[in-house]
N, C-alpha and C. Protein backbone atom coordinates (compact mmCIF):
# COMPACT_ATOMS: atom_id res chain seq x y z
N UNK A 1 33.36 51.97 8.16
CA UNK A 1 32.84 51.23 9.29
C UNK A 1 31.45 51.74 9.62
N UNK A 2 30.78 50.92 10.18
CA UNK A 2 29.34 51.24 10.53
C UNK A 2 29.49 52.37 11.77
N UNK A 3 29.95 51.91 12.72
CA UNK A 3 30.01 53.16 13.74
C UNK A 3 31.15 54.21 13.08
N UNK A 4 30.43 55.50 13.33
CA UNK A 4 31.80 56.75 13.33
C UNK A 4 33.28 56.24 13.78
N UNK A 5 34.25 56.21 13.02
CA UNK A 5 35.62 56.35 13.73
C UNK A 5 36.28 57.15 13.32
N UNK A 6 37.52 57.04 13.15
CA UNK A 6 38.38 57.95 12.66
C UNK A 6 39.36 57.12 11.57
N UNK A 7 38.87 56.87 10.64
CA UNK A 7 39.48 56.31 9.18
C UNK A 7 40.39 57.34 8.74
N UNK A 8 41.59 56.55 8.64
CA UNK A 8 42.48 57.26 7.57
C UNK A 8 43.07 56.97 6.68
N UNK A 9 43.92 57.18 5.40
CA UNK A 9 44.91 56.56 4.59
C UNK A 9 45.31 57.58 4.65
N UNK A 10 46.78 56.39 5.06
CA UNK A 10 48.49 57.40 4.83
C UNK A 10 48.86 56.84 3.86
N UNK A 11 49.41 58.38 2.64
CA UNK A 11 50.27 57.56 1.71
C UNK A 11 51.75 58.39 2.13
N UNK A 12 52.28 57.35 1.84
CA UNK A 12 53.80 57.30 2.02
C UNK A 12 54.80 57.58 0.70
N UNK A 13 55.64 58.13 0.67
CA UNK A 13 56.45 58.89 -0.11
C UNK A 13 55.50 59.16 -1.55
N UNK A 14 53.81 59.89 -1.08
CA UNK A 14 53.58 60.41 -2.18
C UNK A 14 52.87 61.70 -1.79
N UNK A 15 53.29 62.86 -2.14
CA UNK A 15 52.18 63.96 -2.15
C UNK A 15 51.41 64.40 -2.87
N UNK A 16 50.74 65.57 -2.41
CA UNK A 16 49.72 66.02 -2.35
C UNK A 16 49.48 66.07 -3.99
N UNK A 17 50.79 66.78 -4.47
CA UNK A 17 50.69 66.75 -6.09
C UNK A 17 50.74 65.35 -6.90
N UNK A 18 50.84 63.90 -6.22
CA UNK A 18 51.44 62.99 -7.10
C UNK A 18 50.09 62.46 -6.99
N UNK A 19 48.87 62.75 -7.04
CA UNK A 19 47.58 62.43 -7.48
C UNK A 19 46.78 62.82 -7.74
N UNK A 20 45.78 62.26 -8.39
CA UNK A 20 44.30 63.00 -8.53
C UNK A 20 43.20 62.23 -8.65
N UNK A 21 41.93 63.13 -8.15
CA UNK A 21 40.66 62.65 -7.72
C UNK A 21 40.18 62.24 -8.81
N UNK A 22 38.76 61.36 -8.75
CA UNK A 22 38.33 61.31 -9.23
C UNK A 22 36.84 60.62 -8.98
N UNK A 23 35.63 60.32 -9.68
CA UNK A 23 35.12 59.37 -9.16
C UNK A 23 34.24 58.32 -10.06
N UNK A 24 33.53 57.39 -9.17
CA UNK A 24 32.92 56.80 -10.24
C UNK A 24 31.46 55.93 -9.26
N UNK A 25 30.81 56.93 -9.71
CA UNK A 25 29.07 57.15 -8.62
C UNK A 25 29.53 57.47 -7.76
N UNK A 26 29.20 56.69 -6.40
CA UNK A 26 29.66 57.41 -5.32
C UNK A 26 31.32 56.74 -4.44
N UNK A 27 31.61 55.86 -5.70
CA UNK A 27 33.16 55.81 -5.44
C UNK A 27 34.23 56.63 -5.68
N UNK A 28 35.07 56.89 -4.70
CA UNK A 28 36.51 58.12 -4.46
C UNK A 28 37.36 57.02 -5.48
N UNK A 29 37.97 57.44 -6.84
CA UNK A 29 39.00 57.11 -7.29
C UNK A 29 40.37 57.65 -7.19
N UNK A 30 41.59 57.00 -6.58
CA UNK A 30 42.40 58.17 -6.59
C UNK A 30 43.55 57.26 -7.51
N UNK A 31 43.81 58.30 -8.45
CA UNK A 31 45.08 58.10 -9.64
C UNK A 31 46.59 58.51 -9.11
N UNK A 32 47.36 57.12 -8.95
CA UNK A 32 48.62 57.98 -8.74
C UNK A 32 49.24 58.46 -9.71
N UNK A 33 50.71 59.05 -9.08
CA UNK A 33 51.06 59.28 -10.97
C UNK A 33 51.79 58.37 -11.87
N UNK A 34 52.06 57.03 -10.51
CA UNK A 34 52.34 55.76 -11.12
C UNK A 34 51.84 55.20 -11.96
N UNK A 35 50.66 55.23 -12.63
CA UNK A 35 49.30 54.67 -13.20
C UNK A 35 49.02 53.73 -12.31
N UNK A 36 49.11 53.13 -10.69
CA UNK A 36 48.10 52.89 -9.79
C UNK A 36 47.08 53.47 -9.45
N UNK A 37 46.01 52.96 -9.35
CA UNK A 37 44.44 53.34 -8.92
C UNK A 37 44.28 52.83 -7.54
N UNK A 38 43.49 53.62 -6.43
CA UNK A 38 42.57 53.19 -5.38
C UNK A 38 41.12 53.51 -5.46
N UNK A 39 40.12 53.02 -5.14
CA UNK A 39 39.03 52.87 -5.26
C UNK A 39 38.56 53.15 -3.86
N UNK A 40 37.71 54.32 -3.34
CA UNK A 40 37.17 53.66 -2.30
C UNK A 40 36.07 54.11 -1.88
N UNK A 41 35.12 52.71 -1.98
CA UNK A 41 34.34 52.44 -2.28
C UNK A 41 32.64 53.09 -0.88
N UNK A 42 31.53 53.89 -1.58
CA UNK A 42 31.09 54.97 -0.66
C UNK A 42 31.55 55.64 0.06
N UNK A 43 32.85 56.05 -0.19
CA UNK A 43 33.31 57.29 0.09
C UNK A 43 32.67 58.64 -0.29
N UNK A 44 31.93 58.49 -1.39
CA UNK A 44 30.97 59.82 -1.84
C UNK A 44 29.42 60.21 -1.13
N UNK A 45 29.06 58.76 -0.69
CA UNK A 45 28.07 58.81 -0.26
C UNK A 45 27.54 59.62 0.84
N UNK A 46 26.10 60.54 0.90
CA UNK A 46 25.76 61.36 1.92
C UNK A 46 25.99 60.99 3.17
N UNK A 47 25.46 59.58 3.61
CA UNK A 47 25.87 58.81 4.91
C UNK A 47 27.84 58.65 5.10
N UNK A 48 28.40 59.74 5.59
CA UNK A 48 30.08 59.16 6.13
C UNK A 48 30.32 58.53 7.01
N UNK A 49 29.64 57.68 7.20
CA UNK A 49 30.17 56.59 8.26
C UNK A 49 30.81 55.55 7.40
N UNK A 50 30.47 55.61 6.11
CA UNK A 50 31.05 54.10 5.15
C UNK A 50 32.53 54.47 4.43
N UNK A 51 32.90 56.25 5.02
CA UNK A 51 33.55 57.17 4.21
C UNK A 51 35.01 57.01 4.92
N UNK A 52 36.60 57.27 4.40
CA UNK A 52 37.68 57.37 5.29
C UNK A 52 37.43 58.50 5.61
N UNK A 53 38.41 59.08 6.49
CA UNK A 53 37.56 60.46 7.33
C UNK A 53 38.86 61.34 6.79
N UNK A 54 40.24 61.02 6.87
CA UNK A 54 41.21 61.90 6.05
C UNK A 54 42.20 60.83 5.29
N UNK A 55 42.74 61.93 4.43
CA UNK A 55 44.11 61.27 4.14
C UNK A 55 45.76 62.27 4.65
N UNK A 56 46.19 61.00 4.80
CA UNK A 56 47.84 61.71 5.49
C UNK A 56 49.22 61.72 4.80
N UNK A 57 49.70 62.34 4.31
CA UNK A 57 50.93 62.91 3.63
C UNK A 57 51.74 62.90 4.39
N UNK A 58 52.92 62.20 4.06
CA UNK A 58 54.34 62.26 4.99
C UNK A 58 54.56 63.87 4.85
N UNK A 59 54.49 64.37 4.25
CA UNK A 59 54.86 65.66 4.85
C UNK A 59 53.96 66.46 5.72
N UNK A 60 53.43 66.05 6.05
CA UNK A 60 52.67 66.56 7.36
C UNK A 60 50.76 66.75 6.83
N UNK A 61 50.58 67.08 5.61
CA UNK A 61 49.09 67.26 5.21
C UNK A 61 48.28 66.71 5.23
N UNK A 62 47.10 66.85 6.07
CA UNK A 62 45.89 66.37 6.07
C UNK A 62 44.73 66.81 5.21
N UNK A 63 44.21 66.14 4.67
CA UNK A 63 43.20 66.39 4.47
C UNK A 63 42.06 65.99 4.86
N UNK A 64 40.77 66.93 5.14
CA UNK A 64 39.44 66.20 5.65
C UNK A 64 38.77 65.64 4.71
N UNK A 65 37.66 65.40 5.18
CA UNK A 65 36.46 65.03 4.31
C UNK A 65 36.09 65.93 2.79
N UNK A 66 36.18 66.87 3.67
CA UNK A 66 35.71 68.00 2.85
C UNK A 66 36.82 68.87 1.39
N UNK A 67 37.92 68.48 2.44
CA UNK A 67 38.89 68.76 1.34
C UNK A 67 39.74 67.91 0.22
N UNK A 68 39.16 66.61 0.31
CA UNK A 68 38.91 65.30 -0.27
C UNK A 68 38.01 65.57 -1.56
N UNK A 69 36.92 66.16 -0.93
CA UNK A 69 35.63 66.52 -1.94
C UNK A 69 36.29 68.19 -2.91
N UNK A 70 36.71 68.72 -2.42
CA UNK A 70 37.12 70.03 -3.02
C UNK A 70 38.20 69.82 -4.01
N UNK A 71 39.36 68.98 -3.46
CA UNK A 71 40.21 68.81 -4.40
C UNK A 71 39.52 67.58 -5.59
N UNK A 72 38.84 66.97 -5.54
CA UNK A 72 37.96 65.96 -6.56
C UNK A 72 37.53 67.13 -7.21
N UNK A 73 37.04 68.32 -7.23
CA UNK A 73 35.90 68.99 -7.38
C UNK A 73 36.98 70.09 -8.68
N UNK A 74 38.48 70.07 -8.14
CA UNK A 74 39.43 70.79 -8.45
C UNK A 74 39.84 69.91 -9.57
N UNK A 75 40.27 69.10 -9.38
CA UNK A 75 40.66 67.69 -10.07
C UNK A 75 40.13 67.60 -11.57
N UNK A 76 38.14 67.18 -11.50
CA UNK A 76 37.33 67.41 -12.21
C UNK A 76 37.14 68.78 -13.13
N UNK A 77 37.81 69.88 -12.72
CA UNK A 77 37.59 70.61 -13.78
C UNK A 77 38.33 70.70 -14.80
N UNK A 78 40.08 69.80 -14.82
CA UNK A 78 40.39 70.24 -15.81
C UNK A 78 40.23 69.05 -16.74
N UNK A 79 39.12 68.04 -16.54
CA UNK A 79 38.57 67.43 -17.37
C UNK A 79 37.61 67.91 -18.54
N UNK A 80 36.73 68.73 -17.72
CA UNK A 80 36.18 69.63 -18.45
C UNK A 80 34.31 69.58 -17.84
N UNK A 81 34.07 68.47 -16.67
CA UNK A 81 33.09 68.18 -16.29
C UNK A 81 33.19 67.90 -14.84
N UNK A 82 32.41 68.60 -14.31
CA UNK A 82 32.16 68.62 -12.23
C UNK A 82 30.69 68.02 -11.90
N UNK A 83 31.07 66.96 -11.30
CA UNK A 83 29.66 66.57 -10.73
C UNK A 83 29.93 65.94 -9.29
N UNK A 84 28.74 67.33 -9.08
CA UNK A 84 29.14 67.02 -7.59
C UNK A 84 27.96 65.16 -6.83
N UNK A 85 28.57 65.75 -5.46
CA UNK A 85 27.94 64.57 -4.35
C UNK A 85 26.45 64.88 -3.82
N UNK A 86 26.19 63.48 -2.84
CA UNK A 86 24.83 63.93 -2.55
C UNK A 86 24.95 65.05 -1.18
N UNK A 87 26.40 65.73 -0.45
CA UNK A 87 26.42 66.05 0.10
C UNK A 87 26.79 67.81 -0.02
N UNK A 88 26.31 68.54 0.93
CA UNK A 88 26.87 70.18 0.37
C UNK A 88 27.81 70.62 0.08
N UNK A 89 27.67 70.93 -1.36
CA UNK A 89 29.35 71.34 -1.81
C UNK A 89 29.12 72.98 -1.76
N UNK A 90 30.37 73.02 -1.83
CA UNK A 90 30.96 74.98 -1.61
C UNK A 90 31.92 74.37 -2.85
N UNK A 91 31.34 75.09 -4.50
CA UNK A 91 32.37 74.93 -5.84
C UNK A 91 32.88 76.14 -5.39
N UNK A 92 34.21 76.63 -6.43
CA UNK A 92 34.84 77.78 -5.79
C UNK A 92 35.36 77.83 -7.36
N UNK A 93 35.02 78.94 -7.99
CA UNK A 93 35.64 79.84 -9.01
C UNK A 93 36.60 80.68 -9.48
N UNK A 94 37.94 80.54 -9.67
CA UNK A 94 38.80 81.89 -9.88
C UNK A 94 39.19 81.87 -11.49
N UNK A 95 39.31 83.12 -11.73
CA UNK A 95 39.60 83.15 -13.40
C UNK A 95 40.74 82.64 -13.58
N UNK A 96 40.49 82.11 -14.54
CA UNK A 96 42.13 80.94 -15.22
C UNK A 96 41.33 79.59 -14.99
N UNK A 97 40.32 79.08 -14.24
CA UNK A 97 40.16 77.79 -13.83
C UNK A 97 39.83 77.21 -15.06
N UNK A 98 39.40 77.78 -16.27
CA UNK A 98 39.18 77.18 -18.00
C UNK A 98 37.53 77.23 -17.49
N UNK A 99 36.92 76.93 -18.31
CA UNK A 99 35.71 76.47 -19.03
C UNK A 99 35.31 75.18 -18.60
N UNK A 100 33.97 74.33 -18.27
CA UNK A 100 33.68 73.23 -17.74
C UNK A 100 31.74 73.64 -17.22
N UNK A 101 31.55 71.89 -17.30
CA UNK A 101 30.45 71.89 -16.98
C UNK A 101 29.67 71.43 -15.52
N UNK A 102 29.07 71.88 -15.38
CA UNK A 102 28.70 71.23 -13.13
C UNK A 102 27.11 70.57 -13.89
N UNK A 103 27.06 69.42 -12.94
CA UNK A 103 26.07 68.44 -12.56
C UNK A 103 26.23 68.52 -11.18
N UNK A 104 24.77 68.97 -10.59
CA UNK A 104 24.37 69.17 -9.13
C UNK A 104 23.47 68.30 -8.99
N UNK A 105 23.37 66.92 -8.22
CA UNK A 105 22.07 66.36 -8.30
C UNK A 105 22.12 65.97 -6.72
N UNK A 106 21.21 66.47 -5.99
CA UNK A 106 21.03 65.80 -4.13
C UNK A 106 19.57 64.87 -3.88
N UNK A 107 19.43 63.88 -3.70
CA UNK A 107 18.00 63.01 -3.76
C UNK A 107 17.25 63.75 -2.89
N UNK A 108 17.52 64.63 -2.04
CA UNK A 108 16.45 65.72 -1.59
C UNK A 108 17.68 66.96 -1.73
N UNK A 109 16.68 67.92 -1.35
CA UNK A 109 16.99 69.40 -1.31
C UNK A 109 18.51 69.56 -1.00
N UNK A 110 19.95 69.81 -1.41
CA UNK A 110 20.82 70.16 -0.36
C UNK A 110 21.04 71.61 -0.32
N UNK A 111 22.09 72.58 0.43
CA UNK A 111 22.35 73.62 0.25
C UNK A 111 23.58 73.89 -0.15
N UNK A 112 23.78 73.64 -1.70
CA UNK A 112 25.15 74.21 -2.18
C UNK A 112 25.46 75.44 -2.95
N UNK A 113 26.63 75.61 -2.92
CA UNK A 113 26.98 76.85 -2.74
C UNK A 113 28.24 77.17 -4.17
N UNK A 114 28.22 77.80 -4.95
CA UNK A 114 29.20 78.27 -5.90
C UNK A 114 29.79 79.56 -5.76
N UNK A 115 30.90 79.72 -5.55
CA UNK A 115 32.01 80.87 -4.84
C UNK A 115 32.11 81.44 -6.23
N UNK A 116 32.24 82.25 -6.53
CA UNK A 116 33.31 83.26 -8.02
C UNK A 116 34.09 84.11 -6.84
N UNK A 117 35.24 83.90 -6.57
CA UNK A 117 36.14 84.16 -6.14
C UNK A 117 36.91 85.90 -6.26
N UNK A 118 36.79 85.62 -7.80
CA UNK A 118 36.96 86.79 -8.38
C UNK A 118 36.83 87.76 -9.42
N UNK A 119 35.05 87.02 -9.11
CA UNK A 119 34.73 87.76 -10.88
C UNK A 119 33.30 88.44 -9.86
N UNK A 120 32.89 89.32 -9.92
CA UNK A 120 31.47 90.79 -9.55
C UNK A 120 30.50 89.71 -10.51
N UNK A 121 29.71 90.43 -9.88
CA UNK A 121 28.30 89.66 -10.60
C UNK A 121 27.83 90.54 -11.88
N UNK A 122 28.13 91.84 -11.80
CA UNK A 122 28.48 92.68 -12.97
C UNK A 122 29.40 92.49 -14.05
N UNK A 123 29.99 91.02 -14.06
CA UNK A 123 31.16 91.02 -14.92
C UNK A 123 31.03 89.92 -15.74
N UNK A 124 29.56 89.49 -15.60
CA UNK A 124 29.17 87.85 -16.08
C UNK A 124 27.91 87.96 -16.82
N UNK A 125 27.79 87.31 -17.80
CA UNK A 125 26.77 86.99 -18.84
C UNK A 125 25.83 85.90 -18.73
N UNK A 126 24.67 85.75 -18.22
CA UNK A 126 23.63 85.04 -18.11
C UNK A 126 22.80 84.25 -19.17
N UNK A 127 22.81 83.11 -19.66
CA UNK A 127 22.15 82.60 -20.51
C UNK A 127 21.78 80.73 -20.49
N UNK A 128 20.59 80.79 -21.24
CA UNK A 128 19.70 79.44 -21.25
C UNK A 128 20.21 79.33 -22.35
N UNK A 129 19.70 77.69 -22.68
CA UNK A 129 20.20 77.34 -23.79
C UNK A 129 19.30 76.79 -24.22
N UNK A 130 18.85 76.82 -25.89
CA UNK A 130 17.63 76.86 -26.88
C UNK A 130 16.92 74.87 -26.47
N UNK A 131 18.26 74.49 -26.67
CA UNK A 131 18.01 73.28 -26.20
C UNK A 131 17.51 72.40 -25.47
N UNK A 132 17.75 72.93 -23.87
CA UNK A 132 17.50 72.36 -22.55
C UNK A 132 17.21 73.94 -21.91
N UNK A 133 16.39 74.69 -21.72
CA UNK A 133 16.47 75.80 -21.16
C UNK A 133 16.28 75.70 -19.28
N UNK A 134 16.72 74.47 -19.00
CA UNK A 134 16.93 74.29 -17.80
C UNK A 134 18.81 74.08 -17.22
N UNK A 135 19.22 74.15 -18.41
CA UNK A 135 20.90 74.49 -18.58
C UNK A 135 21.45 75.90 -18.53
N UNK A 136 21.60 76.45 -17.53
CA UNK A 136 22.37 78.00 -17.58
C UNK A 136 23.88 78.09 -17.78
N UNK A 137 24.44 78.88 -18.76
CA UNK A 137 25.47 79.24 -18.78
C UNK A 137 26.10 80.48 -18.48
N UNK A 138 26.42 80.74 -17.72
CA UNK A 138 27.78 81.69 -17.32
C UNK A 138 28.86 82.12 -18.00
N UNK A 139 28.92 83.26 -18.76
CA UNK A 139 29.98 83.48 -19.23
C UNK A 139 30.67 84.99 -18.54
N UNK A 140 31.98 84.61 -18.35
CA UNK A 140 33.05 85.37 -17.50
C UNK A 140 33.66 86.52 -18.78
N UNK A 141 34.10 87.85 -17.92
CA UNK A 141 34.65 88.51 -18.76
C UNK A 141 36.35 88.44 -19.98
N UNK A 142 37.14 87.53 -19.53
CA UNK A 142 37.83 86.55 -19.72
C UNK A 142 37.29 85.34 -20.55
N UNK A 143 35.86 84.99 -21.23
CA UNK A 143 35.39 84.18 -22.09
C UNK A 143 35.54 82.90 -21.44
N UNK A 144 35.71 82.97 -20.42
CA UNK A 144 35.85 81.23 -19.65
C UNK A 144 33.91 81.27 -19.18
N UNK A 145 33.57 80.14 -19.63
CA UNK A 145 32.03 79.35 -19.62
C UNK A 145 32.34 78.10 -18.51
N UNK A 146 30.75 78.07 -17.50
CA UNK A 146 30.86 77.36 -16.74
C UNK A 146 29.08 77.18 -16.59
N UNK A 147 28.41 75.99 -17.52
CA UNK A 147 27.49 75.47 -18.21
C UNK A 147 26.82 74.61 -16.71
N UNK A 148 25.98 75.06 -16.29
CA UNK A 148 25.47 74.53 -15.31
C UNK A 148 24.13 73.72 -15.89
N UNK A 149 24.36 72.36 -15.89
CA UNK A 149 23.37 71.20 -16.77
C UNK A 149 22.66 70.87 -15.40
N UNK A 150 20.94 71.23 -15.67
CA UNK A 150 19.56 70.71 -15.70
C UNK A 150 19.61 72.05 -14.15
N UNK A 151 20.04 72.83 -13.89
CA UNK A 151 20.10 74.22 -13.27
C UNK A 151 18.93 74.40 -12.41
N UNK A 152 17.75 74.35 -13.79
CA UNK A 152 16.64 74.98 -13.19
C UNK A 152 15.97 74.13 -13.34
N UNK A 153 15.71 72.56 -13.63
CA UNK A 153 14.87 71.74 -13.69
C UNK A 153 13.61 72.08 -12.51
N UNK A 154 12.53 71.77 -12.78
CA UNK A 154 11.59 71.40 -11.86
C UNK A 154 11.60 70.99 -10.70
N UNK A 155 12.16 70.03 -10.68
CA UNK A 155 12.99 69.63 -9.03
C UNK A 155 14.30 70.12 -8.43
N UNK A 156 13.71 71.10 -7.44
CA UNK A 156 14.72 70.98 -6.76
C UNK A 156 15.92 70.11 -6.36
N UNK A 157 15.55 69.13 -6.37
CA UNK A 157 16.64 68.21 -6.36
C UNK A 157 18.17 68.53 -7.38
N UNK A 158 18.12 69.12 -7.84
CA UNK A 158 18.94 69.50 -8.99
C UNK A 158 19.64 71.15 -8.99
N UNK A 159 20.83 71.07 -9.26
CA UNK A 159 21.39 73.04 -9.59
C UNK A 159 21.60 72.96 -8.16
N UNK A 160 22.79 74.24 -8.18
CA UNK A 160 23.07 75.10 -7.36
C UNK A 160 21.68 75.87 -6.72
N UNK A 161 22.09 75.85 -5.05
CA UNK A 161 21.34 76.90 -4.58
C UNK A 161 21.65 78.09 -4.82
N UNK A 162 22.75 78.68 -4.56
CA UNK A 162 23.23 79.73 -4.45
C UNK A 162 24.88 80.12 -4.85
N UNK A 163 24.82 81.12 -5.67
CA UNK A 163 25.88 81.97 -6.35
C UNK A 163 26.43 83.00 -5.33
N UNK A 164 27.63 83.54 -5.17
CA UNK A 164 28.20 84.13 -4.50
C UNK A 164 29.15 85.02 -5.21
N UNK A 165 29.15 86.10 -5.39
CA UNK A 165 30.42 86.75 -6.25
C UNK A 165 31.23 87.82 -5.24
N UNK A 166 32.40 88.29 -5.93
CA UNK A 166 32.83 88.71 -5.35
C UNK A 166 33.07 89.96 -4.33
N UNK A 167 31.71 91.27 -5.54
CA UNK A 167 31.31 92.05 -4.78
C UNK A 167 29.95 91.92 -3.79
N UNK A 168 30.12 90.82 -3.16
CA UNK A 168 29.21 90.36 -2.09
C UNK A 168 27.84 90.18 -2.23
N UNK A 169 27.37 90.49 -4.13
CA UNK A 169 25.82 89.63 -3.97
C UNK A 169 25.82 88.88 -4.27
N UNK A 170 25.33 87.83 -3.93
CA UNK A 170 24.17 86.59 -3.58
C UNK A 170 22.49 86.30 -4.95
N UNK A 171 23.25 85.76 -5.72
CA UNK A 171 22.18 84.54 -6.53
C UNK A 171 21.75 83.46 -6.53
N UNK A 172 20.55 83.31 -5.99
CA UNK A 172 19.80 81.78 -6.01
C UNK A 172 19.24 81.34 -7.05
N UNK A 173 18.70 80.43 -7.46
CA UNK A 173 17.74 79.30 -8.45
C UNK A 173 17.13 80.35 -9.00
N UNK A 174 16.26 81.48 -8.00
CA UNK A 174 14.99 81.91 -9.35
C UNK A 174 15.71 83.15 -9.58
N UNK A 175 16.86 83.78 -9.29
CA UNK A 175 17.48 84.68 -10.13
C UNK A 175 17.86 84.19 -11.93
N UNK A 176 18.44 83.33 -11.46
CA UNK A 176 18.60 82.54 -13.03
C UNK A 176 17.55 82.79 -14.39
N UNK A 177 16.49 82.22 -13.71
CA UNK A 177 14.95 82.20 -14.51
C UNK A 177 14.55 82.75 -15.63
N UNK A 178 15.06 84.16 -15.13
CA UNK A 178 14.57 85.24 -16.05
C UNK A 178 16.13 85.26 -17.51
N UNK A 179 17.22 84.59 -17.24
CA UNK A 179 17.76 84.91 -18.50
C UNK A 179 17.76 84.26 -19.78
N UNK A 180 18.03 85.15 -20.68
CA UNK A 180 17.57 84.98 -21.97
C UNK A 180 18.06 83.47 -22.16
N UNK A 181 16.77 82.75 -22.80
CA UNK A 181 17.45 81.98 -24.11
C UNK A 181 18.18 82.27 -25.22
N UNK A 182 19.23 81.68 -25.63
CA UNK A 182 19.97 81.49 -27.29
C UNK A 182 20.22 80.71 -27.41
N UNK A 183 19.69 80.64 -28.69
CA UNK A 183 20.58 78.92 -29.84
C UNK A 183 22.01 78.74 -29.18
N UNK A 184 22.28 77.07 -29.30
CA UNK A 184 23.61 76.46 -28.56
C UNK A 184 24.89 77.09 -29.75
N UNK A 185 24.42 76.97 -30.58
CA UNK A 185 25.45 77.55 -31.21
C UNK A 185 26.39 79.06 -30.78
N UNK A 186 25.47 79.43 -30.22
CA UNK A 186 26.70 80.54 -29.86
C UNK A 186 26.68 80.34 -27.70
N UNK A 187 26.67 79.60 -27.76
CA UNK A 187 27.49 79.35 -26.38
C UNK A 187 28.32 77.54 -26.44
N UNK A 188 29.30 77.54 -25.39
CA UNK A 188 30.21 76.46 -25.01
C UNK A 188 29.54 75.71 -24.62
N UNK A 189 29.44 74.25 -24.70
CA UNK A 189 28.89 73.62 -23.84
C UNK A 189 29.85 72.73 -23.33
């Protein structure tokens, strides 16, 4: 709706587990496990006024906006590819999540944020790739890769702001900068 309200969809005898996100531009796809689809349509978009505001689970679960976007975000990785919205995401990292690639693109500046949950910033391998050296890859001590495509492009508009690990430092854009290039061949993409 054009003015703010309070949009919701209730689904009824389905939970939290009997779907998954997905999207397609800035449309919310949601897959049941029926093979029914809902579509809905600028739900991704930076402006949420065109957006439902939660969804409701007979068993009592809500979800917001935000946790709409997180579980999409959750959803998307075990595809093997995350691309986020034009709005600030908080990605969130724990070992086991597999290997996968993030597309960050905001038509201006946003401030997003990538959690490692539970990996030290001491415990991770930094690298460009021969190819696109605006592609950084991350590799975890556990060999799980998380290929951050066009990273450091020129425009801001693009990449994570900021890295977060677990022993509490903090990596932005021009920390990245300085790591080595190597041929694609020896990293995941």
């Amino acid at each position: 709706d054009y003015n703010r309200g309070n949009d919701s969809l209730t689904f009824t005898n389905i939970g939290v587990d009997d779907l998954t996100l997905g999207r397609d531009g800035n449309n919310l796809v949601v897959s049941l496990n029926n093979g029914e689809e809902i579509t809905i349509n600028h739900q991704l978009d930076e402006n949420t006024r065109h957006s439902i505001d939660a969804f409701v689970f007979d068993d009592g679960t809500t979800w917001d906006q935000q946790a709409i976007r997180n579980r999409m975000v959750a959803d998307q990785k075990a595809t093997g590819t995350v691309v986020g919205t034009d709005n600030n995401e908080n990605y969130t990292h724990s070992l086991g999540d597999g290997s996968y690639s993030v597309t960050d693109y905001d038509y201006h500046t946003g401030n997003d944020t990538f959690q490692f949950v539970d990996v030290s910033s001491t415990d991770i391998l930094v690298q460009r790739l021969q190819s696109d050296p605006n592609d950084v890859v991350m590799t975890l001590a556990n060999n799980e890769q998380i290929t951050f495509l066009d990273q450091l492009h020129s425009s801001n508009d693009y990449g994570i702001e900021s890295f977060e690990f677990a022993d509490g430092v903090t990596w932005n854009r021009n920390d990245l900068s300085s790591a080595p290039i190597v041929e694609d061949e020896f990293v995941f993409v």
